[in-house]
N, C-alpha and C. Protein backbone atom coordinates (compact mmCIF):
# COMPACT_ATOMS: atom_id res chain seq x y z
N UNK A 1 0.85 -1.19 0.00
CA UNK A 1 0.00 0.00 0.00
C UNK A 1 0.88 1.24 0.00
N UNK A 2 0.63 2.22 -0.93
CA UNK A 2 1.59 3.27 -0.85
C UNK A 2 0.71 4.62 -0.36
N UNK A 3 1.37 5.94 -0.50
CA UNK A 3 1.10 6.87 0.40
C UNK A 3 0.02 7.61 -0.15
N UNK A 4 -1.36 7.43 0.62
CA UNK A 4 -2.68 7.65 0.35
C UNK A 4 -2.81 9.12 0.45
N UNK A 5 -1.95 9.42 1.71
CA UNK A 5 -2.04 11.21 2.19
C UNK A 5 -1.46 12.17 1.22
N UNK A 6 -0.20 11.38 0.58
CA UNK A 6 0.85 12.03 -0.44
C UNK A 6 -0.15 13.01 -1.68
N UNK A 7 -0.60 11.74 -2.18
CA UNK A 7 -1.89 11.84 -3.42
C UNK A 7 -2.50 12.90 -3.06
N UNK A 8 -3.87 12.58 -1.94
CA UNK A 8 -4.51 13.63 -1.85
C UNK A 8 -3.91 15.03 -1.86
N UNK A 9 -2.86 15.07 -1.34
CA UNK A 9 -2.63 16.80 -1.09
C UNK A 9 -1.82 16.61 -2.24
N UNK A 10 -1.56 16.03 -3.25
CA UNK A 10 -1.04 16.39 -4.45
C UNK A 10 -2.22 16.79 -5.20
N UNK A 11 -3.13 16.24 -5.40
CA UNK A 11 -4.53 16.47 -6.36
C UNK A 11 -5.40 17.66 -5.89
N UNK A 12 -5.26 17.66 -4.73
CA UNK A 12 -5.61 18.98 -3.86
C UNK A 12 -4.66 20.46 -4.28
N UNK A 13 -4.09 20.47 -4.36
CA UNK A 13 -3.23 21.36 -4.62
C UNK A 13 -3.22 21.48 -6.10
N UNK A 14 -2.37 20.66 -7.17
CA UNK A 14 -2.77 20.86 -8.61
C UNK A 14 -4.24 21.75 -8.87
N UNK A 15 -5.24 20.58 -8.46
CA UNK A 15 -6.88 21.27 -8.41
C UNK A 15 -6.78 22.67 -8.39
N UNK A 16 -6.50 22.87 -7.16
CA UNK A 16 -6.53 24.80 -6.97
C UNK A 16 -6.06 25.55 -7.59
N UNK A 17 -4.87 24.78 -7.58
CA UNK A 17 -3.45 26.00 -8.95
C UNK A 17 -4.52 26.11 -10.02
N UNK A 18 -4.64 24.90 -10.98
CA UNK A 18 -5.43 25.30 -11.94
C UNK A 18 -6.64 25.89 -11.88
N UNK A 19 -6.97 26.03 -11.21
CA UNK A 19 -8.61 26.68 -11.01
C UNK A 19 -8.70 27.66 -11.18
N UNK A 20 -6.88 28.12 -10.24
CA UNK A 20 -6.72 29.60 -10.22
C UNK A 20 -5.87 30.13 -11.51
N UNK A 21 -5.95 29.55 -12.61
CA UNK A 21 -5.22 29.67 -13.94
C UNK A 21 -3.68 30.12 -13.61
N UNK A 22 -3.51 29.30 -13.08
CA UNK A 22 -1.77 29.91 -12.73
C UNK A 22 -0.73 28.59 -13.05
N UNK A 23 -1.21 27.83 -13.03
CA UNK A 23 -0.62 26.24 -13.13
C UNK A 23 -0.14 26.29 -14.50
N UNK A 24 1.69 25.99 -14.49
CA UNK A 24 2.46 25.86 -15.79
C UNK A 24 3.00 24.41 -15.70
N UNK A 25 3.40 24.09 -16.31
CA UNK A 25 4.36 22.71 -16.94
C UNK A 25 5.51 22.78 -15.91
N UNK A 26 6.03 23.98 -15.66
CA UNK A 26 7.33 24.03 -14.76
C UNK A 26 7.04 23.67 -13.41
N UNK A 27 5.84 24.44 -13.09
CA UNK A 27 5.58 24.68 -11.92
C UNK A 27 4.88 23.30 -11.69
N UNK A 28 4.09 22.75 -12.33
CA UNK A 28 3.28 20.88 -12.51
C UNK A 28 4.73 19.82 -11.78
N UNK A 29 5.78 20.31 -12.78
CA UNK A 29 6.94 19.67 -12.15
C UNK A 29 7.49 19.68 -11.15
N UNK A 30 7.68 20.79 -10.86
CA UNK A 30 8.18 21.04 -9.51
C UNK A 30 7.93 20.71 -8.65
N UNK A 31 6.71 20.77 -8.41
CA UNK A 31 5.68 20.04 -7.33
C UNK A 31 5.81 19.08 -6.93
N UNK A 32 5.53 18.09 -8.63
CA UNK A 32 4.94 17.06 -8.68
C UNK A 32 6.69 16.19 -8.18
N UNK A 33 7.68 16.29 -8.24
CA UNK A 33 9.28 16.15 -8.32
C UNK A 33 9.42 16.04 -6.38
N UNK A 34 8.78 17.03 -5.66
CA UNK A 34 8.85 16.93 -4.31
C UNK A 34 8.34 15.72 -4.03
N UNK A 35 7.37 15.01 -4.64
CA UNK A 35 7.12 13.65 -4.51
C UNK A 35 7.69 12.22 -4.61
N UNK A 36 9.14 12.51 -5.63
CA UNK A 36 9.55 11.75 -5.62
C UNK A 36 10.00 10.61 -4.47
N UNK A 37 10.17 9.08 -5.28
CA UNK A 37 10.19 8.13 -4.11
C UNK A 37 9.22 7.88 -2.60
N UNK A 38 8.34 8.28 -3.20
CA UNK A 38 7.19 8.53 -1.86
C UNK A 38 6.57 7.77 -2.10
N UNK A 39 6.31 6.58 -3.54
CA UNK A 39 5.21 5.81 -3.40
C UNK A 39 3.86 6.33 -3.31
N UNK A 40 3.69 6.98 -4.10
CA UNK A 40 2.49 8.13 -3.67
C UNK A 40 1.41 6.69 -4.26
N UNK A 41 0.12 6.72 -4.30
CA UNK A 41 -0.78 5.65 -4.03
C UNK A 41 -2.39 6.40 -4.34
N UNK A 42 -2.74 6.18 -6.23
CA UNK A 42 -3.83 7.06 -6.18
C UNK A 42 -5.13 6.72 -5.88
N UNK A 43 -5.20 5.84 -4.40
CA UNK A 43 -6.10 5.55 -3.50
C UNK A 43 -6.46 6.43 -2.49
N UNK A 44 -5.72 7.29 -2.72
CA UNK A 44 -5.78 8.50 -1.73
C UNK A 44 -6.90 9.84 -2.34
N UNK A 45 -7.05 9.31 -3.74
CA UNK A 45 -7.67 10.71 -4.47
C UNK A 45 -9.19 10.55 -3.67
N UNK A 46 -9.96 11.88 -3.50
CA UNK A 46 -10.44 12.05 -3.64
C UNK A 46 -11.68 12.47 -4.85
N UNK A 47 -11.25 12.00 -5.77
CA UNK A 47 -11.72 12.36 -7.06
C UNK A 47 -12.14 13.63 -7.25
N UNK A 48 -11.70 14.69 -7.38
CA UNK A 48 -11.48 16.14 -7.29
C UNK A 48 -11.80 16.59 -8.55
N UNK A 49 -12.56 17.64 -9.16
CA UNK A 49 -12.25 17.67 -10.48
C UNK A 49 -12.56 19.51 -10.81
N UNK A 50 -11.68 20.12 -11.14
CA UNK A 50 -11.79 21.67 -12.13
C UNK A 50 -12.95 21.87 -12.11
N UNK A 51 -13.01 23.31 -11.99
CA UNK A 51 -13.72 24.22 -12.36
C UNK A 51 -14.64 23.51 -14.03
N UNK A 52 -14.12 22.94 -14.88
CA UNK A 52 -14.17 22.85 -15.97
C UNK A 52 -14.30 21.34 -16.18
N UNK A 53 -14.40 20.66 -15.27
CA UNK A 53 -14.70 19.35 -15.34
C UNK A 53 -13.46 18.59 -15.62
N UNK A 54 -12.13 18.70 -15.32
CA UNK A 54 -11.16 17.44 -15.43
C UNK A 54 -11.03 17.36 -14.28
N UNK A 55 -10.29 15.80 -14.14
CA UNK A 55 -9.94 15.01 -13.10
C UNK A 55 -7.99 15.63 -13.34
N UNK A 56 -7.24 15.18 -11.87
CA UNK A 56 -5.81 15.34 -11.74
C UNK A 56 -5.15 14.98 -13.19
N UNK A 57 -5.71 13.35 -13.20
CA UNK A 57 -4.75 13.00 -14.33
C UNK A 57 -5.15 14.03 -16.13
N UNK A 58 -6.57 13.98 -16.34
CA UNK A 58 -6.68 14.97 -17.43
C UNK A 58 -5.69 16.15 -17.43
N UNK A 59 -5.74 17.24 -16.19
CA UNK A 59 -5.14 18.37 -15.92
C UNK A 59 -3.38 17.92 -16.70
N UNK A 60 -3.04 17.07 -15.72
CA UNK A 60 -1.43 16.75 -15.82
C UNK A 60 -1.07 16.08 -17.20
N UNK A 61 -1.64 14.99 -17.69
CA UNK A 61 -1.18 14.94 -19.25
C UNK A 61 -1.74 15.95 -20.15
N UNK A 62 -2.53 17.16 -19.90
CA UNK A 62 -2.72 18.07 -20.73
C UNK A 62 -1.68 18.82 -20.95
N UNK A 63 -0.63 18.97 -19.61
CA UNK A 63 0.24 20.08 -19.57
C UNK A 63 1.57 19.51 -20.12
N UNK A 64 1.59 17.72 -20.06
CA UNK A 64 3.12 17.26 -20.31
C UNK A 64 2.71 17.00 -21.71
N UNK A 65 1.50 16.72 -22.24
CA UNK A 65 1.36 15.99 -23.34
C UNK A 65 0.31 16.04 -24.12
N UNK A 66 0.41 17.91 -24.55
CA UNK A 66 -1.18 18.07 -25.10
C UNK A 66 -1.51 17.27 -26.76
N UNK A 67 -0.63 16.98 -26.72
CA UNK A 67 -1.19 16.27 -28.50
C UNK A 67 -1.71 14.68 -28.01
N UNK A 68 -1.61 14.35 -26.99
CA UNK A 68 -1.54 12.80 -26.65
C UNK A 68 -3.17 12.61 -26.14
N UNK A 69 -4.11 11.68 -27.31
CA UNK A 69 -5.15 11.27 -27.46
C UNK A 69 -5.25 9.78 -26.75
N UNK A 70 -6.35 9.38 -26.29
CA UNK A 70 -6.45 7.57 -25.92
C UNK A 70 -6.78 7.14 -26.84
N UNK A 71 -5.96 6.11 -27.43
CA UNK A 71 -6.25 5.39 -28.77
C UNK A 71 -6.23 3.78 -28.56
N UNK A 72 -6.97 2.93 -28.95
CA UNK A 72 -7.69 2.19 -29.16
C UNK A 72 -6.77 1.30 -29.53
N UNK A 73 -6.12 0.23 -29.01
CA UNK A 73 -4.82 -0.49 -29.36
C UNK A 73 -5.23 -1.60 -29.82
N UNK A 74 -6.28 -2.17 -29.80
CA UNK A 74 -6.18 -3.46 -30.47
C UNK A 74 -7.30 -3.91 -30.39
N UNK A 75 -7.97 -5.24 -29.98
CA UNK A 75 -9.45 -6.02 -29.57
C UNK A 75 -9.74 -5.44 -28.11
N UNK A 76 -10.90 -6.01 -28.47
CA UNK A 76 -11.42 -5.66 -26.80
C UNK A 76 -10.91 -7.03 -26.00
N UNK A 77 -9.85 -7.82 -26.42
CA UNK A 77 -9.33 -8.79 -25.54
C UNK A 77 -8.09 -7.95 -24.71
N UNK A 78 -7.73 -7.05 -25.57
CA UNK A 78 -6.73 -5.88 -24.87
C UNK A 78 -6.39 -5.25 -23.56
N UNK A 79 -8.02 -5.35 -22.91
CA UNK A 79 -8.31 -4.86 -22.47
C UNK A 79 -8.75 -5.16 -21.20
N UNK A 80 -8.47 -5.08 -19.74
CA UNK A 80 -9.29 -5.49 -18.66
C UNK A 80 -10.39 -5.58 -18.60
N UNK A 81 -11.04 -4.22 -18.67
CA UNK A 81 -12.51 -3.81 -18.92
C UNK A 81 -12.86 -3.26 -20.64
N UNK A 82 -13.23 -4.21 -21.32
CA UNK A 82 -13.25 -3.32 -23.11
C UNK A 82 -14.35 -2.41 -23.29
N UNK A 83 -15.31 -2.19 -21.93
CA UNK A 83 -16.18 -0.52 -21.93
C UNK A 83 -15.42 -0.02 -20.86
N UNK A 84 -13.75 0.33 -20.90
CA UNK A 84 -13.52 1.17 -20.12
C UNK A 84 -12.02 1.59 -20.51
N UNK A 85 -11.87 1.42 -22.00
CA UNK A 85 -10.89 1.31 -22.28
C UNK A 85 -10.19 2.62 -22.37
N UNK A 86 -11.05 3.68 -22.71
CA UNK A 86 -10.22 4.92 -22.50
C UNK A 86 -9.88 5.30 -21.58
N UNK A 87 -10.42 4.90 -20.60
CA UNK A 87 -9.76 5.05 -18.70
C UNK A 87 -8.87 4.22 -18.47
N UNK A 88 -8.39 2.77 -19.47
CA UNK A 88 -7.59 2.22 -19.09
C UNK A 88 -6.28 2.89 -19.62
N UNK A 89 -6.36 3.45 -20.83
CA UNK A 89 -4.95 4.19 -21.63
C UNK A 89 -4.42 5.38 -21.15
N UNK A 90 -6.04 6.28 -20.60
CA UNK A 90 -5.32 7.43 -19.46
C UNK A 90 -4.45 6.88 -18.29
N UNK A 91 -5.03 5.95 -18.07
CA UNK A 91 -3.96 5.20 -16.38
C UNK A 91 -2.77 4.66 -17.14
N UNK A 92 -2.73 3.93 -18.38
CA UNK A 92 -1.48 3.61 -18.67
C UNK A 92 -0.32 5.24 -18.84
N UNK A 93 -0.79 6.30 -19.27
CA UNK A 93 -0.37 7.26 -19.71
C UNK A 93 0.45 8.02 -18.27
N UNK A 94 -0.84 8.30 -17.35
CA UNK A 94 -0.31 8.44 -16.27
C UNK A 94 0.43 7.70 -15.17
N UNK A 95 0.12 6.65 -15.11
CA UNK A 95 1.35 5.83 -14.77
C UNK A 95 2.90 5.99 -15.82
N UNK A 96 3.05 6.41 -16.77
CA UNK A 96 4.21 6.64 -17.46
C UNK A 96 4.73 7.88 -16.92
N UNK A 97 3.64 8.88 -16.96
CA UNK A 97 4.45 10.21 -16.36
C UNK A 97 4.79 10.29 -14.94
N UNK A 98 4.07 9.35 -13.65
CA UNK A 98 4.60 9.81 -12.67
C UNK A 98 6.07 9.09 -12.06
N UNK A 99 5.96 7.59 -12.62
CA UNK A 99 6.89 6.99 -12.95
C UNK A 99 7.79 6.95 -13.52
N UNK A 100 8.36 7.97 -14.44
CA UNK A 100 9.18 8.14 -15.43
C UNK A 100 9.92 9.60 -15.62
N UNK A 101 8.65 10.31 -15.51
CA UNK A 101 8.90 11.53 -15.43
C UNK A 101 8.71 12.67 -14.09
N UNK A 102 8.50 12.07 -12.91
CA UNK A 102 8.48 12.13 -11.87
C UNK A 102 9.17 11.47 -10.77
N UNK A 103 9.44 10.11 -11.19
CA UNK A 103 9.90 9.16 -10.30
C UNK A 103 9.10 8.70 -8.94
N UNK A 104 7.49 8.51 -9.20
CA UNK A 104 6.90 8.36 -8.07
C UNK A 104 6.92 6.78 -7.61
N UNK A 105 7.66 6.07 -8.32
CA UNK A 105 7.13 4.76 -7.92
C UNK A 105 8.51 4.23 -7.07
C-alpha cells in the first residue's frame, strides 16, 4: 500500500493552482518532483475535479502531453474492462508520467 495522504494533497493542490489559472508545466513539475520516491498511491484521491470538469490526471497529461489522445490499441481482448478502455490508456499514460517523469514509484 503506498502513500494515500501524499496523493490527496497532491490532487488537492494541482486542483486549486489550476482553477486559479496559474498552473504551468514548470511549476506541474516542480511540485509534482517533491514527490519523488514517496510511493504516492492514487487511493488517496479524492476524485477532485476543475472548475471545468477534469480530473488530476486529465489536468497533468494536458500540460506534459497536449497532442496525446487515448487510442484504441487493439481487440477488446486488450483490455481489462473493453467498456472502459479509455480510462484504461489514461492510467497507462499516467502511470508513465509519474513513474518516469516524476519518479513516483
Amino acid at each position: 500500500m503506498g502513500n494515500n495522504a501524499a496523493y490527496s494533497s497532491f490532487e488537492f493542490a494541482i486542483i486549486t493552482i489550476y482553477d486559479h489559472g496559474v498552473l504551468t508545466l514548470p511549476l506541474l513539475d516542480a511540485l509534482a518532483r517533491d514527490y519523488e520516491g514517496m510511493d504516492i498511491d492514487s487511493g488517496g484521491s479524492r476524485d477532485l475535479k476543475t472548475k471545468d470538469g477534469k480530473s488530476l490526471e486529465e489536468v497533468c497529461i494536458g500540460l506534459i502531453d497536449p497532442q496525446w489522445v487515448p487510442v484504441k490499441t487493439g481487440g477488446a481482448d486488450d483490455y481489462d474492462d473493453p467498456e472502459e478502455w479509455e480510462l484504461e490508456e489514461r492510467y497507462g499514460k499516467w502511470n508513465e508520467i509519474t513513474d518516469e517523469r516524476w519518479g513516483w514509484c
